[in-house]
C-alpha atoms as a PDB file:
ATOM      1  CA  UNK A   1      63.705 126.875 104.987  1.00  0.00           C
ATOM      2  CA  UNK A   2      67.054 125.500 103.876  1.00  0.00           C
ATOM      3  CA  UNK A   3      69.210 126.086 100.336  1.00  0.00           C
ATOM      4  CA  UNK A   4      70.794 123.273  98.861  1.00  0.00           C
ATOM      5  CA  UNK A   5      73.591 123.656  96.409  1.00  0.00           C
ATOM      6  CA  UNK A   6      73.692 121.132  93.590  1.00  0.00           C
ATOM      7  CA  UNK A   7      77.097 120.278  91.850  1.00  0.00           C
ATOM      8  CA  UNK A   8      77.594 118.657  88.782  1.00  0.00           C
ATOM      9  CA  UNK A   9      81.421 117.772  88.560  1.00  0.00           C
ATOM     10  CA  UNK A  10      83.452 117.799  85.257  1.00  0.00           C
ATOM     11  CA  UNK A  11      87.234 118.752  84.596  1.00  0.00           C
ATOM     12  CA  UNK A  12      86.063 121.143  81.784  1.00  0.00           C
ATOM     13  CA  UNK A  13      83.115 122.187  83.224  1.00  0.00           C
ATOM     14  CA  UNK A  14      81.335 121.876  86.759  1.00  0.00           C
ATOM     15  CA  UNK A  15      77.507 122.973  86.486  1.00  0.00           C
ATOM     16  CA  UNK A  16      76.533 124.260  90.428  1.00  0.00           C
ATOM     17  CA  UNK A  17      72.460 124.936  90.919  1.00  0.00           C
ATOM     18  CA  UNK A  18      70.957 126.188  94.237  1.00  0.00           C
ATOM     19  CA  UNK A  19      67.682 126.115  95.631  1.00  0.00           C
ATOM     20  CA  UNK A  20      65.719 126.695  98.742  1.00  0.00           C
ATOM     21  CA  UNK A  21      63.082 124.107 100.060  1.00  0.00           C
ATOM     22  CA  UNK A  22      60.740 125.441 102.645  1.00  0.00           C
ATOM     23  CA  UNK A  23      58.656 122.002 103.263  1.00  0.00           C
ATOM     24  CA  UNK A  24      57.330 120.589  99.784  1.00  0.00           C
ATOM     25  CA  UNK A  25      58.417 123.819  98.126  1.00  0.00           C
ATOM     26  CA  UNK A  26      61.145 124.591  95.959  1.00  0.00           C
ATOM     27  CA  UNK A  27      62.545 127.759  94.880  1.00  0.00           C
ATOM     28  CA  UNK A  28      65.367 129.396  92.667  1.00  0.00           C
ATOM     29  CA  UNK A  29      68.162 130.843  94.045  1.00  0.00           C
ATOM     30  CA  UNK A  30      70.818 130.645  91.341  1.00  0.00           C
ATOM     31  CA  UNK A  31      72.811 128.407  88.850  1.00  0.00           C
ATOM     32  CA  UNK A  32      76.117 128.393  86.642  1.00  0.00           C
ATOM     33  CA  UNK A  33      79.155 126.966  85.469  1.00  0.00           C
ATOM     34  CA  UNK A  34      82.566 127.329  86.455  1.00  0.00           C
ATOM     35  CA  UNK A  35      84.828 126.287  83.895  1.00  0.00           C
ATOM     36  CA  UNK A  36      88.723 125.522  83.674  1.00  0.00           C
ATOM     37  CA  UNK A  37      91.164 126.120  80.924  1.00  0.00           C
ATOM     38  CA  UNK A  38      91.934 122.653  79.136  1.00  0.00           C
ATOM     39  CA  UNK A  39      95.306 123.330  78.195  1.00  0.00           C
ATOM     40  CA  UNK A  40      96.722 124.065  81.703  1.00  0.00           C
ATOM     41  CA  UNK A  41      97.551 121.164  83.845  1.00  0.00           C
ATOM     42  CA  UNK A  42      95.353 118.979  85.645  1.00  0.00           C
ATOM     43  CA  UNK A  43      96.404 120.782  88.859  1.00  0.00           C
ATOM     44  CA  UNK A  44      95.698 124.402  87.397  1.00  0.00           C
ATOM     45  CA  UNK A  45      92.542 123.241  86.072  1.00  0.00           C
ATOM     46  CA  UNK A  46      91.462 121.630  89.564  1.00  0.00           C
ATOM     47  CA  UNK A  47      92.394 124.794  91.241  1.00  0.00           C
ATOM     48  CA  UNK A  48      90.613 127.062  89.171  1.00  0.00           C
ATOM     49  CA  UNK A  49      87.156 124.452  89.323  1.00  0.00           C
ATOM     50  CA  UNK A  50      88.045 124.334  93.627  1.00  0.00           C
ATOM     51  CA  UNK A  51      88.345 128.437  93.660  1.00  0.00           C
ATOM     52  CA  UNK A  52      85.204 128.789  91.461  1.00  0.00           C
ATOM     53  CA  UNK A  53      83.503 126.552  94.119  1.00  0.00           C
ATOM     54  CA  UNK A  54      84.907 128.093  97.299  1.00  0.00           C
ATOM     55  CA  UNK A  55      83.098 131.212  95.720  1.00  0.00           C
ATOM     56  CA  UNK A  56      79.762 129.692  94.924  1.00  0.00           C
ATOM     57  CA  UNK A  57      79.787 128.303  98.449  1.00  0.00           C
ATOM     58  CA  UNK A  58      80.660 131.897 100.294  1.00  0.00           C
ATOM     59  CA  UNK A  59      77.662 133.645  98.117  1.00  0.00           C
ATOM     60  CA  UNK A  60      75.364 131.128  98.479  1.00  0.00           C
ATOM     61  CA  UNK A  61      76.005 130.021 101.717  1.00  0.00           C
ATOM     62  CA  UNK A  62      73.620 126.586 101.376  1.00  0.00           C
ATOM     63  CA  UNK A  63      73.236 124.401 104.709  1.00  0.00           C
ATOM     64  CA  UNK A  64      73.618 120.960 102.727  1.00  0.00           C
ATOM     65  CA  UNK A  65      75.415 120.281  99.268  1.00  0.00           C
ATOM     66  CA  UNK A  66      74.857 117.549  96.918  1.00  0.00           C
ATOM     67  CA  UNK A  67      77.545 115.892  94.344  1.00  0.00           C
ATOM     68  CA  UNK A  68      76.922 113.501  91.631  1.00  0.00           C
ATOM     69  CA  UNK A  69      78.621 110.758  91.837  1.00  0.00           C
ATOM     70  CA  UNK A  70      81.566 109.895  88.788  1.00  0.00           C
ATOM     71  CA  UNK A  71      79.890 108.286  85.790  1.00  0.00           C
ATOM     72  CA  UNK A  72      82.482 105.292  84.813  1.00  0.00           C
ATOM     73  CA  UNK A  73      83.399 105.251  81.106  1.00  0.00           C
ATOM     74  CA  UNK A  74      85.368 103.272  79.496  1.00  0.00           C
ATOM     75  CA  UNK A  75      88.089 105.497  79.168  1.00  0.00           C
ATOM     76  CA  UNK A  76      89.833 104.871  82.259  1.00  0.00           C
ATOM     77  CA  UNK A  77      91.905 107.911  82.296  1.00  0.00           C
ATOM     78  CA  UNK A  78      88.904 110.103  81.754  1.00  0.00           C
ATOM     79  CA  UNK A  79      87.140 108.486  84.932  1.00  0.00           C
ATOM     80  CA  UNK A  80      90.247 109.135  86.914  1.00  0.00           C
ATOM     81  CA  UNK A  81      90.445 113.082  85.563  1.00  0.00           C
ATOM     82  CA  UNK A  82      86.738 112.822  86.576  1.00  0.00           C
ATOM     83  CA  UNK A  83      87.023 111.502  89.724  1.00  0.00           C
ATOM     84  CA  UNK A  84      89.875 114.160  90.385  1.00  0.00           C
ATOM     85  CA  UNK A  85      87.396 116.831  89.959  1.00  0.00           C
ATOM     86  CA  UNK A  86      84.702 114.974  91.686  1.00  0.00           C
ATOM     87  CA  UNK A  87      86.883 115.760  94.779  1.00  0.00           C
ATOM     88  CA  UNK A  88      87.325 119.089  94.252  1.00  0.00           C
ATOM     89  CA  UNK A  89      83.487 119.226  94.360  1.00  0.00           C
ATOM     90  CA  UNK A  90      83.254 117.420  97.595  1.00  0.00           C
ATOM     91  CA  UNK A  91      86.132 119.090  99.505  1.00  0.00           C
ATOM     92  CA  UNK A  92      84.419 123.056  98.257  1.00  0.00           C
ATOM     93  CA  UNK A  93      81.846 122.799 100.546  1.00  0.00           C
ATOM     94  CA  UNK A  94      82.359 119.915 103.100  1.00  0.00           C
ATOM     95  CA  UNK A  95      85.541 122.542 103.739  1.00  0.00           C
ATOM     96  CA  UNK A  96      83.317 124.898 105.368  1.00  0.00           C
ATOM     97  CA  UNK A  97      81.379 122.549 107.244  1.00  0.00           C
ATOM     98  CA  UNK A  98      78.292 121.706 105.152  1.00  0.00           C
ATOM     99  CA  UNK A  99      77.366 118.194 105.097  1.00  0.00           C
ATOM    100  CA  UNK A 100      77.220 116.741 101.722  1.00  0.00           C
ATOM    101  CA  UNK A 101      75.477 113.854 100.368  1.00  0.00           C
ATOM    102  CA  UNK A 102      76.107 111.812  96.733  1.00  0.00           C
ATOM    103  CA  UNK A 103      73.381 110.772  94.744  1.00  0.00           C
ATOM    104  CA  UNK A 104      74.414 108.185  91.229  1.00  0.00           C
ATOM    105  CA  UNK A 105      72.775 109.867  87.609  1.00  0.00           C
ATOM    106  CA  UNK A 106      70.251 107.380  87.633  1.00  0.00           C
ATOM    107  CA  UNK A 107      69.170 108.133  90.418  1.00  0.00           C
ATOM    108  CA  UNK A 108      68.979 112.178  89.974  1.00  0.00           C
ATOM    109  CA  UNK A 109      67.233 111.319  86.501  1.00  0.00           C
ATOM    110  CA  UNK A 110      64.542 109.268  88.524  1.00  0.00           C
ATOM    111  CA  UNK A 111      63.820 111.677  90.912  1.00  0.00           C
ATOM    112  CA  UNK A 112      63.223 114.770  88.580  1.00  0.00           C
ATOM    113  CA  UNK A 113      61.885 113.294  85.430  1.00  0.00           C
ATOM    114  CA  UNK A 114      60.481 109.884  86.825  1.00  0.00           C
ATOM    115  CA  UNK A 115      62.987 108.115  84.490  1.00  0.00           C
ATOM    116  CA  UNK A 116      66.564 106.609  85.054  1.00  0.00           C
ATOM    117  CA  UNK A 117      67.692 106.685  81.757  1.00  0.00           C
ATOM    118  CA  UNK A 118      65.810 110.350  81.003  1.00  0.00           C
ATOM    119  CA  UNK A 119      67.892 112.815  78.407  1.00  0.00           C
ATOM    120  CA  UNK A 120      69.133 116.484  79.016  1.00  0.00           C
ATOM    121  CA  UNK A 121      66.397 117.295  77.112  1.00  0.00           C
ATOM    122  CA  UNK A 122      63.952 116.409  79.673  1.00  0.00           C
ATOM    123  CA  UNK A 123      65.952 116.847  82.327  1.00  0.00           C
ATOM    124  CA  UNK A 124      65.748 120.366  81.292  1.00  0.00           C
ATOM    125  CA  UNK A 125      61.885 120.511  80.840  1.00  0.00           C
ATOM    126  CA  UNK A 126      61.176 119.268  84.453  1.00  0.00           C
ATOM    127  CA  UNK A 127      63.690 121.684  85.473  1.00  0.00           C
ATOM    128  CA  UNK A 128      61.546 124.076  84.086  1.00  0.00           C
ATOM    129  CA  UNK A 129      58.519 122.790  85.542  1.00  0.00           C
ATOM    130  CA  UNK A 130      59.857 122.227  89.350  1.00  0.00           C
ATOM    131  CA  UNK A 131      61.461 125.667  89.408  1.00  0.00           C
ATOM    132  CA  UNK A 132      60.152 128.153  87.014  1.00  0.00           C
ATOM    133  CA  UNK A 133      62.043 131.128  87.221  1.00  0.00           C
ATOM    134  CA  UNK A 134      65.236 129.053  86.810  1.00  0.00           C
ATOM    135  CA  UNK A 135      67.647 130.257  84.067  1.00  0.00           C
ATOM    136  CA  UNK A 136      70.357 127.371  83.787  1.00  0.00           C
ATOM    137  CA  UNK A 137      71.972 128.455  81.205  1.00  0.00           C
ATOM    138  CA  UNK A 138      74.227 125.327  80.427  1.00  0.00           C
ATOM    139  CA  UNK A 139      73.149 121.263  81.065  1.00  0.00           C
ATOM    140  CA  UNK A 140      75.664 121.591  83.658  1.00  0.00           C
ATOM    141  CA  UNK A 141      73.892 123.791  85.602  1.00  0.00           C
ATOM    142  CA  UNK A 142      70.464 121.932  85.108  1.00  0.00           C
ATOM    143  CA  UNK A 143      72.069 118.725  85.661  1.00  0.00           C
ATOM    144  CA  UNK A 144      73.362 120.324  89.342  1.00  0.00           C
ATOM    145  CA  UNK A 145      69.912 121.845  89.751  1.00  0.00           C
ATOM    146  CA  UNK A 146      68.754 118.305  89.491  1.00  0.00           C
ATOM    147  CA  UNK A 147      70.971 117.067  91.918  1.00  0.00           C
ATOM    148  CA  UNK A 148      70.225 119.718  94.653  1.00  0.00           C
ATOM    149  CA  UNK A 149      66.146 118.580  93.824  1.00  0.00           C
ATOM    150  CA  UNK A 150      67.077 114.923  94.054  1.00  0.00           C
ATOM    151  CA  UNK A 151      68.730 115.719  97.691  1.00  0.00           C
ATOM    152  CA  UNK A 152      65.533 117.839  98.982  1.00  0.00           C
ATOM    153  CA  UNK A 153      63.267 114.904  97.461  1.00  0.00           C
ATOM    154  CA  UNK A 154      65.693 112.186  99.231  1.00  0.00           C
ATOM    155  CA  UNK A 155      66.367 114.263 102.450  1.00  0.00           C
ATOM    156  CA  UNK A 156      62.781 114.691 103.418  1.00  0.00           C
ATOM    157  CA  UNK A 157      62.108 110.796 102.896  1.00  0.00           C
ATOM    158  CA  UNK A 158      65.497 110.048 105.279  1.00  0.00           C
ATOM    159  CA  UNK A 159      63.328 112.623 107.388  1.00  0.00           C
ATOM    160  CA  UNK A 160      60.167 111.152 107.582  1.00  0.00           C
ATOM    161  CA  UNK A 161      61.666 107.332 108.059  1.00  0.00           C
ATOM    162  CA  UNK A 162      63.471 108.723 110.793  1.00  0.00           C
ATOM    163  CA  UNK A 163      60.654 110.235 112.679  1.00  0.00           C
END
């Protein structure tokens, strides 16, 4: 059995989702969102997000993290802020050892709903389907849920192809 924590990285708002996989089995072990206040500076805010994580990881102790990767807009400044906090989500765990792995949206999508371009909507309902007793209570913390699935689904392929 392993837990995977899930991250979801935003400046405002970074969703985190964990889950065990024992084999083809997935379970619930917790979700949330740790947010920052948007009228500190950028370096407050990525502190706060960074401590909020460094917590997360100490409860939940996973053995492998997964981050989306930065969704380019055309807002250039916004990717950059993004990408800032995008860091903060890889450093949180890969800080205390734990290998992490980076999956693009599309990709997550795919893997939970069967659909690249799938909505929060449904993201949500196969959410609710692959893990029943989850309570994500914000699309941050689905959408990290989502990402911690996509890395069991992808990890036990790399597995198998390595065998």
């Amino acid at each position: 059995m392993i837990t995977i924590l899930g991250i979801d990285p935003g400046l405002q708002a970074t969703g985190w989702g964990a889950i065990r996989v024992n084999g083809s089995a997935l379970s619930f072990v917790g979700s949330g969102t740790i947010t920052s206040d948007t009228r500190a500076p950028l370096a407050v805010r990525l502190a706060a997000l960074y401590a909020g994580l460094q917590q997360v990881v100490a409860e939940i102790a996973p053995e492998e993290a997964a981050v989306e990767t930065t969704f380019v807009s055309r807002d250039g400044a916004a990717t950059l802020k993004l990408g800032q906090a995008r860091g903060i989500a890889l450093l949180a765990p890969a800080a205390q050892g734990i290998p992490v792995s980076e999956y693009a949206p599309n990709l997550v999508k795919k893997s939970v709903v069967g659909a690249g371009h799938a909505d929060k909507r449904q993201i949500r309902h196969m959410i609710g389907v692959l893990l029943p007793r989850a309570t994500a209570k914000s699309d941050h913390a689905a959408d990290a849920l989502a990402v911690a699935i996509c890395h069991a689904s992808h990890r036990t392929a790399r597995a198998w192809a390595a065998a």
